[in-house]
PDB file of N, CA and C in Angstrom:
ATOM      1  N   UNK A   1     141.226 299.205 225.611  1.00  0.00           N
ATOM      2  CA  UNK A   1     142.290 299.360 224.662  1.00  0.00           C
ATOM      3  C   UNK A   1     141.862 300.286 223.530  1.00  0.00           C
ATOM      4  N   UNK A   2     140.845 300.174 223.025  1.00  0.00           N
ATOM      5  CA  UNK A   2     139.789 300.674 222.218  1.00  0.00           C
ATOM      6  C   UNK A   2     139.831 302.356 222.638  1.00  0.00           C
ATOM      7  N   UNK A   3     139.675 302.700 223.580  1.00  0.00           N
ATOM      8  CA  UNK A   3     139.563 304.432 224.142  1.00  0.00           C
ATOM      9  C   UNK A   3     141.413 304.955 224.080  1.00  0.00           C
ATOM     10  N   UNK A   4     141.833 304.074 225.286  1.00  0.00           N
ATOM     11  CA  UNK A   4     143.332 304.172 224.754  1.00  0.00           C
ATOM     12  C   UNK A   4     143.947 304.862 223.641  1.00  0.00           C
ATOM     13  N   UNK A   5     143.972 303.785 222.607  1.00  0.00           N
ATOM     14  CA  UNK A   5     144.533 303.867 221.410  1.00  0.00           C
ATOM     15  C   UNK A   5     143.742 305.265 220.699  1.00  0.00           C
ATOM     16  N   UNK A   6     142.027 305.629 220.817  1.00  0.00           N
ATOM     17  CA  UNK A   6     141.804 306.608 220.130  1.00  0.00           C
ATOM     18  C   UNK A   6     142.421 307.812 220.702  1.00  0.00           C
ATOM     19  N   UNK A   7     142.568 307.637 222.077  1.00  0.00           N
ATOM     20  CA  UNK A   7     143.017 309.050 222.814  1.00  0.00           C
ATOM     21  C   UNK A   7     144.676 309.374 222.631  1.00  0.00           C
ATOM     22  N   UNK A   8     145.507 308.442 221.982  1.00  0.00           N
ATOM     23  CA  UNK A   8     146.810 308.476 221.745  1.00  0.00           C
ATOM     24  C   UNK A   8     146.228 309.105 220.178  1.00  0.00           C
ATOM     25  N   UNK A   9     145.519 308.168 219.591  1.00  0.00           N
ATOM     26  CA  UNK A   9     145.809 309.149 217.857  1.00  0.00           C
ATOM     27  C   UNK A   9     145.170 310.424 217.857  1.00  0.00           C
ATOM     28  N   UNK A  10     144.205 310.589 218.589  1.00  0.00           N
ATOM     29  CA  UNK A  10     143.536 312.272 218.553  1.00  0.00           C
ATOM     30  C   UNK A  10     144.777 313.066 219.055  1.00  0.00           C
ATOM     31  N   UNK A  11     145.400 312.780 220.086  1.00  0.00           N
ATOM     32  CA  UNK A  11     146.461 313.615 221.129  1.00  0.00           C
ATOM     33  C   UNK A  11     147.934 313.599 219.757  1.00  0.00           C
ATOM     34  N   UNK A  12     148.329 312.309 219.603  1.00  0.00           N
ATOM     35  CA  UNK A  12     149.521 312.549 218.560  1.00  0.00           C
ATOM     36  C   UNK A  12     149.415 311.459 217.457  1.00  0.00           C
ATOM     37  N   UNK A  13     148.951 312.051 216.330  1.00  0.00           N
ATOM     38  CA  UNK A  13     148.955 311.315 215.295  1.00  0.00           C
ATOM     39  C   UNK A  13     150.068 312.448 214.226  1.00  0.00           C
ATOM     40  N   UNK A  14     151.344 312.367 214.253  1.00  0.00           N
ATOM     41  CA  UNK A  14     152.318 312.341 213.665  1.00  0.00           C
ATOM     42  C   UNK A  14     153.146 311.502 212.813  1.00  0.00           C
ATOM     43  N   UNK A  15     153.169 311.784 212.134  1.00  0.00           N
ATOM     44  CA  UNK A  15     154.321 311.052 210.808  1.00  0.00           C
ATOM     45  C   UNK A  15     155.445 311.371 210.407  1.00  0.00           C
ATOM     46  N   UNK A  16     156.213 311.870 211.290  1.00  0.00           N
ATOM     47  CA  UNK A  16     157.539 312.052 211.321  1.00  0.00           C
ATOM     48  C   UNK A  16     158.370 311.044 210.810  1.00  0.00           C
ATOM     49  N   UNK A  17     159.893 311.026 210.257  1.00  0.00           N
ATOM     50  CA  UNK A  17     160.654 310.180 210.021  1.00  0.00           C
ATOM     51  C   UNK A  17     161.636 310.719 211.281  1.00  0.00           C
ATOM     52  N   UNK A  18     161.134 309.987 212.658  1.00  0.00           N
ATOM     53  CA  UNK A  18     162.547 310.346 213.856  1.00  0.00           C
ATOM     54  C   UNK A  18     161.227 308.772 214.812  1.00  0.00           C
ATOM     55  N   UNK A  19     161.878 309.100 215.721  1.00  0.00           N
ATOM     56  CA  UNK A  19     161.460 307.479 217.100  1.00  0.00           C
ATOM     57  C   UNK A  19     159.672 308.440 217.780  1.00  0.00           C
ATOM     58  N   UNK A  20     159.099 309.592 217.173  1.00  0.00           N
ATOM     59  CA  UNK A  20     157.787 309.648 217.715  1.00  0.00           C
ATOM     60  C   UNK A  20     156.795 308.781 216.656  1.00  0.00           C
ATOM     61  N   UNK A  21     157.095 308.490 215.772  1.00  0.00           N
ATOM     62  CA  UNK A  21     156.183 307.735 214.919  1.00  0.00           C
ATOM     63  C   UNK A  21     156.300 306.169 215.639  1.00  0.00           C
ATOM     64  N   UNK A  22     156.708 306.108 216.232  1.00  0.00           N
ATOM     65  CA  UNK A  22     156.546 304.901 217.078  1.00  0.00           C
ATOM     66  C   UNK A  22     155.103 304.780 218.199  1.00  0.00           C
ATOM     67  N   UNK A  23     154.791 306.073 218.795  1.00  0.00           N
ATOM     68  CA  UNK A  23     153.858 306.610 219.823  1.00  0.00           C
ATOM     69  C   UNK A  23     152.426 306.141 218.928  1.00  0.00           C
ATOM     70  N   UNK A  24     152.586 306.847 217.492  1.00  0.00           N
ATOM     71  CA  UNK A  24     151.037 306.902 216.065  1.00  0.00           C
ATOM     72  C   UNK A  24     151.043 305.398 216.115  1.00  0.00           C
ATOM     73  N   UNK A  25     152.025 304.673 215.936  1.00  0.00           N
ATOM     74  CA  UNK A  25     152.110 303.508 215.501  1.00  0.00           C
ATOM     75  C   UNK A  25     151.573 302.621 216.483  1.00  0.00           C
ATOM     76  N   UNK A  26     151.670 302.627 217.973  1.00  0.00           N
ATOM     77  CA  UNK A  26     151.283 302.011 218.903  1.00  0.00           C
ATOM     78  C   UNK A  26     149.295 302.504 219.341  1.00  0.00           C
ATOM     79  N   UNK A  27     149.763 303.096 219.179  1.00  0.00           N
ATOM     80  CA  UNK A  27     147.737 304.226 219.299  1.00  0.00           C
ATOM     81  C   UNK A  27     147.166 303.191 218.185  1.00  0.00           C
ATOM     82  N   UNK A  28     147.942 303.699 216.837  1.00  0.00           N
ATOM     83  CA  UNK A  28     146.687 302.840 215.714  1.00  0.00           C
ATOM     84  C   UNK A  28     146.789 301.497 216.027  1.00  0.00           C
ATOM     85  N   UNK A  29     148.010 300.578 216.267  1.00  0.00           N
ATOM     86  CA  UNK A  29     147.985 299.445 217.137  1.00  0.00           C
ATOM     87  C   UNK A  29     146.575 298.990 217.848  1.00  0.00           C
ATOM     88  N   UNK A  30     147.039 299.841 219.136  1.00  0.00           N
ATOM     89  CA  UNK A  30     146.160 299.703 220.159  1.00  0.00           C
ATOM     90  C   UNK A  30     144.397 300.343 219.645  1.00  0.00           C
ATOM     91  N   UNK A  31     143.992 300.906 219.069  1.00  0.00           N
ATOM     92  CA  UNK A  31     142.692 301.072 218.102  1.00  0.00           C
ATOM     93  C   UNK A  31     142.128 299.766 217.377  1.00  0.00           C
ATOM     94  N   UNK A  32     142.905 299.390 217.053  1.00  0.00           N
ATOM     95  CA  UNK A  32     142.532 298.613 215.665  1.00  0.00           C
ATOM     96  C   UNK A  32     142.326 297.348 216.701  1.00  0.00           C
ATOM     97  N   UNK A  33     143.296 297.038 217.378  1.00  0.00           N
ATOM     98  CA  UNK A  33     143.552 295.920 219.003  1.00  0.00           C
ATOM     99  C   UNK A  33     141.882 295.964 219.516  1.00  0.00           C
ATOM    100  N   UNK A  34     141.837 296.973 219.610  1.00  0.00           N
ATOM    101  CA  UNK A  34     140.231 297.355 220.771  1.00  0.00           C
ATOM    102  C   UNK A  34     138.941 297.316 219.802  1.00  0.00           C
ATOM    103  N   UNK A  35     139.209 297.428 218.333  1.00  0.00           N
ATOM    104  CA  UNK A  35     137.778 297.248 217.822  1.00  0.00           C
ATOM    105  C   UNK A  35     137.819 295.962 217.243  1.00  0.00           C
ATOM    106  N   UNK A  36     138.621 294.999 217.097  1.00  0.00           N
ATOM    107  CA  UNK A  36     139.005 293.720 216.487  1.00  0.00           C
ATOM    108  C   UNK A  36     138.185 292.752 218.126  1.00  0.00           C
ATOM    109  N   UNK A  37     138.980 293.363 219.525  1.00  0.00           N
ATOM    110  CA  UNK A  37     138.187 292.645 220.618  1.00  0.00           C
ATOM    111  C   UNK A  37     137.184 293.064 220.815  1.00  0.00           C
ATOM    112  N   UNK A  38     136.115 293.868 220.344  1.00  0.00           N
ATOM    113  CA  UNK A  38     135.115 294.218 220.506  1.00  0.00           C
ATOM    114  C   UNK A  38     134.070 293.664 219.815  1.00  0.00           C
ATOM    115  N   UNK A  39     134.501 293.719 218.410  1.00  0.00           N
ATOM    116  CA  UNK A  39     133.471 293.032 217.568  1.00  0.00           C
ATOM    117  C   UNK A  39     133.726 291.785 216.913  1.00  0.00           C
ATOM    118  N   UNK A  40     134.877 291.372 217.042  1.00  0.00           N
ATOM    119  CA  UNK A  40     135.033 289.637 217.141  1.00  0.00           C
ATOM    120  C   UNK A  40     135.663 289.250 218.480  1.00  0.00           C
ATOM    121  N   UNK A  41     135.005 289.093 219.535  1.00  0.00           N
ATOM    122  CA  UNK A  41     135.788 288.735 220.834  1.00  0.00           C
ATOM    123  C   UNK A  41     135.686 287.421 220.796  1.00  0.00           C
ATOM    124  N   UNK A  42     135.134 286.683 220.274  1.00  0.00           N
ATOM    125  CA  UNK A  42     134.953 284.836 220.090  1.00  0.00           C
ATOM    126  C   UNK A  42     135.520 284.293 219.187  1.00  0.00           C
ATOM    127  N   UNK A  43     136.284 284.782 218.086  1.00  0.00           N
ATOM    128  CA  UNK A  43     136.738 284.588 217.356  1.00  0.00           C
ATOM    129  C   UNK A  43     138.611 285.059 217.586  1.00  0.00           C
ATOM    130  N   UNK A  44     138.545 286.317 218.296  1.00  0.00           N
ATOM    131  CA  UNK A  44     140.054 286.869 218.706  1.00  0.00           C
ATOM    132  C   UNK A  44     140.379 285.716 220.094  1.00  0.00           C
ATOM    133  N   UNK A  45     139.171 285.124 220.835  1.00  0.00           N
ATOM    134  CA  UNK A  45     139.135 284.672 221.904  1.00  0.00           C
ATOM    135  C   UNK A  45     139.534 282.978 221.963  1.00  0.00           C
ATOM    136  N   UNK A  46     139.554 282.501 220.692  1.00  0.00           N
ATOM    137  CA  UNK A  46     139.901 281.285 219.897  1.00  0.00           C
ATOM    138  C   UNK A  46     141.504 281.186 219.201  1.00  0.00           C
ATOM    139  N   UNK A  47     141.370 282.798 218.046  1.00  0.00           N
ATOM    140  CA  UNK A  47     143.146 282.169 218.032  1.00  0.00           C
ATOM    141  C   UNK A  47     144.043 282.658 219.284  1.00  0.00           C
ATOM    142  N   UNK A  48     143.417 283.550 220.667  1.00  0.00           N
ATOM    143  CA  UNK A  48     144.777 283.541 221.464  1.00  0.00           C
ATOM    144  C   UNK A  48     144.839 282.643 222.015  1.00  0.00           C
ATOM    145  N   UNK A  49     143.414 281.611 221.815  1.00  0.00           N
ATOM    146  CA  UNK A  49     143.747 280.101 222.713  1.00  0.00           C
ATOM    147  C   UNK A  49     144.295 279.200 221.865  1.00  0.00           C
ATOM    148  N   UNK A  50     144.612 279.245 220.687  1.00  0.00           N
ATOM    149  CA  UNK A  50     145.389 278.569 219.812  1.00  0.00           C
ATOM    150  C   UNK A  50     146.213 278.705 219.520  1.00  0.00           C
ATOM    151  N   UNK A  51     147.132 280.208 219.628  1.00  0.00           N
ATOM    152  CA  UNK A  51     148.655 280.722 219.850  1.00  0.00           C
ATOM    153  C   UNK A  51     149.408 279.823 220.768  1.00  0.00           C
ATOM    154  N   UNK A  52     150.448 279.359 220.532  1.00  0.00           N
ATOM    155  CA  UNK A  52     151.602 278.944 221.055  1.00  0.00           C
ATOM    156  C   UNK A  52     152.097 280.031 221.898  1.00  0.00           C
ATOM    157  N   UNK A  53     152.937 279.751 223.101  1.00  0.00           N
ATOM    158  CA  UNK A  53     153.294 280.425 224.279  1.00  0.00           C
ATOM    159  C   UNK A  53     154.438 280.907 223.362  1.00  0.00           C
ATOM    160  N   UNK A  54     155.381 280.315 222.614  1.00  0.00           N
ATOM    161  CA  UNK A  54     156.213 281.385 221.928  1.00  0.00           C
ATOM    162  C   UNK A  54     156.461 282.412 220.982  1.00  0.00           C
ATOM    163  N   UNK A  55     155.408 282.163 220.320  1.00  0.00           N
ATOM    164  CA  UNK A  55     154.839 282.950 219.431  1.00  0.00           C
ATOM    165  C   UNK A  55     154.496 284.554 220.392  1.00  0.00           C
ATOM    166  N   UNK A  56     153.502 284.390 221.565  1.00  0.00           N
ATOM    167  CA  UNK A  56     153.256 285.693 222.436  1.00  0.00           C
ATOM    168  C   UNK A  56     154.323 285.950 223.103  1.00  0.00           C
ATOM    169  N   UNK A  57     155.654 285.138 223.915  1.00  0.00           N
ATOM    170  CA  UNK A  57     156.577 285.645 224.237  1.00  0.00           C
ATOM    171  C   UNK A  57     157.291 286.740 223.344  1.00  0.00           C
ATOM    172  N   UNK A  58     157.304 286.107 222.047  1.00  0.00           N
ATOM    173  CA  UNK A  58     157.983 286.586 221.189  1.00  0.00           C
ATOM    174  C   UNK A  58     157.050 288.323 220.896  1.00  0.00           C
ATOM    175  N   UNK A  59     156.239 288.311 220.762  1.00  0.00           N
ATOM    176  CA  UNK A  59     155.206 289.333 220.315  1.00  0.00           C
ATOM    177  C   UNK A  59     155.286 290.255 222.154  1.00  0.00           C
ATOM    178  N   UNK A  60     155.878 289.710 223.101  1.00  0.00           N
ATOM    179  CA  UNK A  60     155.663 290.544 224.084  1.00  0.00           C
ATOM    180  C   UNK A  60     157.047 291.499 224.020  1.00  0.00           C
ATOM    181  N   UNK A  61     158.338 290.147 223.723  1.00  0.00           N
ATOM    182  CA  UNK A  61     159.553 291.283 223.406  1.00  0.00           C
ATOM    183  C   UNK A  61     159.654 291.720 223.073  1.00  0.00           C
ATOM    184  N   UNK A  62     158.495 292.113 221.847  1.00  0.00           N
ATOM    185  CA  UNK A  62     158.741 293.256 220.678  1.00  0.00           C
ATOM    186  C   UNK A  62     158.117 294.759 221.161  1.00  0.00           C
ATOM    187  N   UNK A  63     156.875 294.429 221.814  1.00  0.00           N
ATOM    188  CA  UNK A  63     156.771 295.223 222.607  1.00  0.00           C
ATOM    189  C   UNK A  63     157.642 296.284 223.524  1.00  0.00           C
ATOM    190  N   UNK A  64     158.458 294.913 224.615  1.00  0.00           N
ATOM    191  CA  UNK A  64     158.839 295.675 225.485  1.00  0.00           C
ATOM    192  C   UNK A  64     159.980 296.651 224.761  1.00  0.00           C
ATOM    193  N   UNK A  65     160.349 296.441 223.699  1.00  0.00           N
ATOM    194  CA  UNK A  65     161.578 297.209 223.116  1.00  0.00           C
ATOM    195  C   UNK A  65     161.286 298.287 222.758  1.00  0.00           C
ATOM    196  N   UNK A  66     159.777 298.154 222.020  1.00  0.00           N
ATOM    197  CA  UNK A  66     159.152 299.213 221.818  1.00  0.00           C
ATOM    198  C   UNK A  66     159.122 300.088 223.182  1.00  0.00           C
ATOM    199  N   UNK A  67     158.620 299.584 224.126  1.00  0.00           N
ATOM    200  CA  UNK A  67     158.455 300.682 225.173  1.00  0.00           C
ATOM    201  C   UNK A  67     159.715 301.072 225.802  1.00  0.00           C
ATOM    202  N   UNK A  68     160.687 300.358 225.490  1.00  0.00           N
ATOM    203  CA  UNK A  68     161.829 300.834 226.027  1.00  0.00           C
ATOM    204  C   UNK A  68     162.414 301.776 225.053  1.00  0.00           C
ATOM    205  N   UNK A  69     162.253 301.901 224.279  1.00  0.00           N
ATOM    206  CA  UNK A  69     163.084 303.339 222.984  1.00  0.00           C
ATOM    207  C   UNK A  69     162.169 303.899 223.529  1.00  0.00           C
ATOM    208  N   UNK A  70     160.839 304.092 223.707  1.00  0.00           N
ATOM    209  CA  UNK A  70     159.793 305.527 223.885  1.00  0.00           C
ATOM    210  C   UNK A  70     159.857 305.479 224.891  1.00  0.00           C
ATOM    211  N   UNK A  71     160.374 305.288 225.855  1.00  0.00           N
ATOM    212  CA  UNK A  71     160.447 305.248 227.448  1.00  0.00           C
ATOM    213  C   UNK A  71     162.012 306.445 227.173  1.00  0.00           C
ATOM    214  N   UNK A  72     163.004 305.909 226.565  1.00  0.00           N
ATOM    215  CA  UNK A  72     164.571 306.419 226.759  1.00  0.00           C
ATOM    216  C   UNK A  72     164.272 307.710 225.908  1.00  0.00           C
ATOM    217  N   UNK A  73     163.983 307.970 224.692  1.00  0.00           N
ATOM    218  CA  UNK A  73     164.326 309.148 223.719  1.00  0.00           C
ATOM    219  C   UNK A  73     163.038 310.260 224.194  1.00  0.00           C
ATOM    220  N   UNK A  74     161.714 309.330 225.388  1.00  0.00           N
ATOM    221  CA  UNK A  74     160.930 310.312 225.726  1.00  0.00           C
ATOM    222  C   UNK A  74     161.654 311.305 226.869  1.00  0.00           C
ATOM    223  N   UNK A  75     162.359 310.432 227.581  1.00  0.00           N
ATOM    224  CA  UNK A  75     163.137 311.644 228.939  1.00  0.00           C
ATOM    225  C   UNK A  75     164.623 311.726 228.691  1.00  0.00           C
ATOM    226  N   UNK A  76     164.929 311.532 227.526  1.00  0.00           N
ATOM    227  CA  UNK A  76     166.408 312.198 227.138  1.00  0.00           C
ATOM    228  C   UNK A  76     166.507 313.271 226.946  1.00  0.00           C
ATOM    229  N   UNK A  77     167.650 314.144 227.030  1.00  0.00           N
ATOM    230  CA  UNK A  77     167.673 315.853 226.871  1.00  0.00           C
ATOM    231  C   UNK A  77     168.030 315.856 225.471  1.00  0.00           C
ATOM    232  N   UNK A  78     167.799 316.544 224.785  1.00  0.00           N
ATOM    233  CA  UNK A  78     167.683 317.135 223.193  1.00  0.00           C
ATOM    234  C   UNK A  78     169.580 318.100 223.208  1.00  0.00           C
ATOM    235  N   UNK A  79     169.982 317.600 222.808  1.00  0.00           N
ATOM    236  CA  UNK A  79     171.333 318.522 222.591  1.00  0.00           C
ATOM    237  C   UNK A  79     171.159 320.082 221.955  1.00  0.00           C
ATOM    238  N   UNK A  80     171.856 320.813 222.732  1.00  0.00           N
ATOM    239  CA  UNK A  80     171.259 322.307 222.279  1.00  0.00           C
ATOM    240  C   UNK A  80     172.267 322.841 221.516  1.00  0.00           C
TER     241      UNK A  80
END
């Protein structure tokens, strides 16, 4: 997750006000995700065993919405 996320912010770390600041936002996400399991993995490895199943459902839908706007506005045609 850790390589991931750096290879999304080296490739597009943008700050736009339009739906690509969503892409920066998921990279630094996924960065911060990969050095948090890296250097506390016993400690990250404790509260996901102490998370409630709805709490991560909930944290997965947010996700998938996320990937569904950057999934749709990535292969939509741009009006000319």
């Amino acid at each position: 997750m850790f390589v991931a996320g750096l290879a999304v912010v080296r490739a597009h770390n943008i700050w736009a006000r339009n739906w690509t600041v969503l892409v920066t936002l998921m990279g630094w996400f996924s960065l911060t995700l990969g050095l948090v399991r890296m250097f506390a993995a016993s400690q990250y490895r404790q509260a996901a065993a102490s998370t409630s199943s709805t709490v991560l459902m909930c944290l997965e839908g947010v996700l998938l919405i996320v990937a569904f706007i950057i999934t749709f506005h990535g292969y939509r045609r741009e009006p000319k």
